[in-house]
Protein backbone atom coordinates (compact mmCIF):
# COMPACT_ATOMS: atom_id res chain seq x y z
CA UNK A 1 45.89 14.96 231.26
CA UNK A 2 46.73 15.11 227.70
CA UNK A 3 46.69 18.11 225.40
CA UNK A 4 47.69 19.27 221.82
CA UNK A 5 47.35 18.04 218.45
CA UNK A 6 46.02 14.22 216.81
CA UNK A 7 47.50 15.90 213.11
CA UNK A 8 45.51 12.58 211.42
CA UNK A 9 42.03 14.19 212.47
CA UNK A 10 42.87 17.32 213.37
CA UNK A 11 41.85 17.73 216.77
CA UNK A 12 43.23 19.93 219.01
CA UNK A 13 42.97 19.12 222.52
CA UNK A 14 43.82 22.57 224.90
CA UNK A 15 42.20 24.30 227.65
CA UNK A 16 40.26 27.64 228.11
CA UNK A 17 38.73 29.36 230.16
CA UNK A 18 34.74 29.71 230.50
CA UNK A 19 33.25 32.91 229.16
CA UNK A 20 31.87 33.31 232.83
CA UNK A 21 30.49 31.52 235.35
CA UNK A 22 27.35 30.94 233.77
CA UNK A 23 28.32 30.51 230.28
CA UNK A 24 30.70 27.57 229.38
CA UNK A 25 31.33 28.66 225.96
CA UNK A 26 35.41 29.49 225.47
CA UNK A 27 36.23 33.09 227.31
CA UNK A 28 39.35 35.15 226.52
CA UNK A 29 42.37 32.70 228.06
CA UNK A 30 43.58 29.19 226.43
CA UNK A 31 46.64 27.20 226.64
CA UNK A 32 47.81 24.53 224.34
CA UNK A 33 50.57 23.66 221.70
CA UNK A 34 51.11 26.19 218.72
CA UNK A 35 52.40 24.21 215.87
CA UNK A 36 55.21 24.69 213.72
CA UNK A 37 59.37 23.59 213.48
CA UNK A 38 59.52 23.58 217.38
CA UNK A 39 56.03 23.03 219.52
CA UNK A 40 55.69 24.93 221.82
CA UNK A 41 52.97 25.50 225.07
CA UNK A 42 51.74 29.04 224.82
CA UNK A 43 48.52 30.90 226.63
CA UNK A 44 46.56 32.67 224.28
CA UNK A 45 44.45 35.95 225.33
CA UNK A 46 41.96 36.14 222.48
CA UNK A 47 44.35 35.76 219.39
CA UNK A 48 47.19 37.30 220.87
CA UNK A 49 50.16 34.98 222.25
CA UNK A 50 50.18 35.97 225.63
CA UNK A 51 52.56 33.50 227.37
CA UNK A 52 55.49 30.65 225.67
CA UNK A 53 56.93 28.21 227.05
CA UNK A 54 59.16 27.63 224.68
CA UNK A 55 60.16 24.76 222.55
CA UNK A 56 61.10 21.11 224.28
CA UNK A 57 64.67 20.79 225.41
CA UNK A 58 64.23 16.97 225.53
CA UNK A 59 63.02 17.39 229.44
CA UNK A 60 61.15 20.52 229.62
CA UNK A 61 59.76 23.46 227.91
CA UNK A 62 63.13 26.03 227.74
CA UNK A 63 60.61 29.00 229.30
CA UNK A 64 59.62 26.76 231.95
CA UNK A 65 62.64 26.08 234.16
CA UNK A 66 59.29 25.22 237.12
CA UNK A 67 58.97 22.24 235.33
CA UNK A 68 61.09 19.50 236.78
CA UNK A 69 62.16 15.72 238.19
CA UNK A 70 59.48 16.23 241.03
CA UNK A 71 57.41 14.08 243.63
CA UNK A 72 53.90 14.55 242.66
CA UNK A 73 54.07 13.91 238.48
CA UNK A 74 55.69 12.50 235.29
CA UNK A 75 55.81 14.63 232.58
CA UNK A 76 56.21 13.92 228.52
CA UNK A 77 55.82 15.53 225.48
CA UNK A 78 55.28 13.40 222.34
CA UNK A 79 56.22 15.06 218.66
CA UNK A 80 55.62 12.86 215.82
CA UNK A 81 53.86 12.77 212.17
CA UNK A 82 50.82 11.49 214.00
CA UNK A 83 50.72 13.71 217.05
CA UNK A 84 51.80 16.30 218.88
CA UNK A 85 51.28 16.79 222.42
CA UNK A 86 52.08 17.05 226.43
CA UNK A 87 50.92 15.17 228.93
CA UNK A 88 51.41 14.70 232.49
CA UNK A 89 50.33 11.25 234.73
CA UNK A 90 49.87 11.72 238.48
CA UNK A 91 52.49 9.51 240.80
CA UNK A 92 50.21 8.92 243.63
CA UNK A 93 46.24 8.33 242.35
CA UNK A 94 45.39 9.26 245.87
CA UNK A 95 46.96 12.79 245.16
CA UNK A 96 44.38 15.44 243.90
CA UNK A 97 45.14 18.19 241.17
CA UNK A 98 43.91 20.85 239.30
CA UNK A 99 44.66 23.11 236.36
CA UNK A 100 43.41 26.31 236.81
CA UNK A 101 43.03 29.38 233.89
CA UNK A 102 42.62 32.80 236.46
CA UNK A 103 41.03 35.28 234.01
CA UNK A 104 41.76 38.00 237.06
CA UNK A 105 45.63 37.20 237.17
CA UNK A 106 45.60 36.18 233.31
CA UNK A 107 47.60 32.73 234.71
CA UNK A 108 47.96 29.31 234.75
CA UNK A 109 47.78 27.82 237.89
CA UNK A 110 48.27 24.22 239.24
CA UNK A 111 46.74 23.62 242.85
CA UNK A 112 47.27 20.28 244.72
CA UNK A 113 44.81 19.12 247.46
CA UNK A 114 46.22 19.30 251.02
CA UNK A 115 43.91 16.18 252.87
CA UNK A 116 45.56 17.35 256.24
CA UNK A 117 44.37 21.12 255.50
CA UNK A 118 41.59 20.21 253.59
CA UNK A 119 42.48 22.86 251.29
CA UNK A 120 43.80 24.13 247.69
CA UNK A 121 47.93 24.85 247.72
CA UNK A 122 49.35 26.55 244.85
CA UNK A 123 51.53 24.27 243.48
CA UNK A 124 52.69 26.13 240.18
CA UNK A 125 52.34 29.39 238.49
CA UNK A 126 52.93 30.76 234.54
CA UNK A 127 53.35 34.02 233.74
CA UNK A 128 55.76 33.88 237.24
CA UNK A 129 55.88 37.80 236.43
CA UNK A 130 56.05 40.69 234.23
CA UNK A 131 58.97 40.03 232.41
CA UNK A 132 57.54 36.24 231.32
CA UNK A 133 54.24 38.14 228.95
CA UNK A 134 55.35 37.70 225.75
CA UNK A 135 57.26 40.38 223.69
CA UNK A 136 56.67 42.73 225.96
CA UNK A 137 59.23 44.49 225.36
CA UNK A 138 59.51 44.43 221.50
CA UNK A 139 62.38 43.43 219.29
CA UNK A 140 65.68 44.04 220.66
CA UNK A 141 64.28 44.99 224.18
CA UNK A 142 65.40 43.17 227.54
CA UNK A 143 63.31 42.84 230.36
CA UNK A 144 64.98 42.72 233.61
CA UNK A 145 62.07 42.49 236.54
CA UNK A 146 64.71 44.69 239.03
CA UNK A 147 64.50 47.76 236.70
CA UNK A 148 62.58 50.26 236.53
CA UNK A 149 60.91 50.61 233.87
CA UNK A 150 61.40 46.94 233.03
CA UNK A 151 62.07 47.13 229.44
CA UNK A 152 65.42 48.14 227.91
CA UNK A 153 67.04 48.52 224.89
CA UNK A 154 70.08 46.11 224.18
CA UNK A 155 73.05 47.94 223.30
CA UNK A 156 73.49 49.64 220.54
CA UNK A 157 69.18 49.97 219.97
CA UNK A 158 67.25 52.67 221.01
CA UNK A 159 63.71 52.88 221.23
CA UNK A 160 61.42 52.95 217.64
CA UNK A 161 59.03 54.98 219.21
CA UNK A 162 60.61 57.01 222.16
CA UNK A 163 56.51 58.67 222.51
CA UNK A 164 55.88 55.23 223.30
CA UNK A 165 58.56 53.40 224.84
CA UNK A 166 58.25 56.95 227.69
CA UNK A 167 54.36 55.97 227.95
CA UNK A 168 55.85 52.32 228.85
CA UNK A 169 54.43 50.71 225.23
CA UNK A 170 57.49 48.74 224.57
CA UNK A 171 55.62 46.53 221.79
CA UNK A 172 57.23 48.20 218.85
CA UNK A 173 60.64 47.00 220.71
CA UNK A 174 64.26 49.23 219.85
CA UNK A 175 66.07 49.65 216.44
CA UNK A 176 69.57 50.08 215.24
CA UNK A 177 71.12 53.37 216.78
CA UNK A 178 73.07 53.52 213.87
CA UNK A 179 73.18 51.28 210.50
CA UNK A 180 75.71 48.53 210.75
CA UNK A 181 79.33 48.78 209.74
CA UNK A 182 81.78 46.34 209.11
CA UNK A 183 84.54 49.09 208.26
CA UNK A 184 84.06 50.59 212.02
CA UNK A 185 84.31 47.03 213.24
CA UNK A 186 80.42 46.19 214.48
CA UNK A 187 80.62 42.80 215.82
CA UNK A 188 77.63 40.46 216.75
CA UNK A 189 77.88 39.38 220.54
CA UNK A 190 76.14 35.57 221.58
CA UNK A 191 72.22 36.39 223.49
CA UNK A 192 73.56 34.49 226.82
CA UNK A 193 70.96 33.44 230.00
CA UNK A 194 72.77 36.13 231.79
CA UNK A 195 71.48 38.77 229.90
CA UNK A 196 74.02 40.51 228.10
CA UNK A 197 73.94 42.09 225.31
CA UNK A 198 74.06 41.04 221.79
CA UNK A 199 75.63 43.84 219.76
CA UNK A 200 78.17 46.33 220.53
CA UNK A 201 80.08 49.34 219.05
CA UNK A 202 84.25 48.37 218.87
């Protein structure tokens, strides 16, 4: 399977999902490459970014730590003034699978055919939960999956609209608490994967 971009005839290659059963025409989901500086895949509901995977690392997408050295698949992703695109070959041509858009779960799914079973297996999943929709929680918010509610505001923020951050509408994300100061020694902290935070008070 190959999709994205041929940028000499402008065809863009991506998948979506039917309108519904009877109707093939596109429905609400579709996942492809969004151009720009650094590719990336994303799921689109409608015109709204809905899932990233985030740009290449040279191996994978940075959003999609699933994707891996496995068994079943090679992977590549191919960015040049011709094309853009991913695409993944099968190992074994006896092995069966399938790329699935679930409107009810708003996913991405890959199955792989179990002969021995002679069923579907869920092989991989995007969003893998809440905390993977994109922006969810605004500017300056942190979702951590554990808390309750699931959005927070980094240090230092506080919600733009507390009316709506309290009715759990995080999408207009956390300001300043107070302007910045370089006479009361406001220092900028490094976004790490472990979460903490990126500005703090001295």
């Amino acid at each position: 399977m190959k999709f994205g971009w041929d940028l000499r005839s402008g065809l863009n290659r991506r998948i979506s999902l039917w309108r519904n059963s009877d109707d093939p025409s596109p429905g609400e989901l579709s996942n492809g490459i969004e151009l720009h500086e650094y590719p990336q895949a994303v799921i689109w509901k409608g015109s709204r970014k809905y899932f990233r995977g985030g740009p290449w690392t040279g191996d994978k997408f940075s959003g999609a730590p699933e994707l891996r050295v496995n068994p079943v698949f090679d992977y590549s992703f191919i960015s040049n003034k011709d094309e853009v695109y991913y695409t993944y070959r099968l190992k074994n041509k006896s092995v069966i699978s399938r790329l699935v858009l679930n409107e009810t779960s708003s996913s991405r799914q890959r199955y792989m055919w179990v002969g021995a079973d002679q069923a579907w297996r869920l092989y991989a999943l995007v969003p893998r939960d809440y905390c993977d929709s994109y922006s969810l929680c605004g500017a300056n918010g942190d979702c951590v999956i554990s808390d309750s509610p699931v959005c927070q505001c980094l240090e230092g923020f506080r919600p733009k609209s507390s009316e709506r951050w309290t009715l759990m509408d995080w999408s207009q994300g956390c300001i300043l608490s107070k302007p910045l100061s370089c006479q009361s020694k406001d220092v900028f902290r490094k976004f790490s994967s472990d979460y903490s935070q990126i500005f703090s008070s001295t």
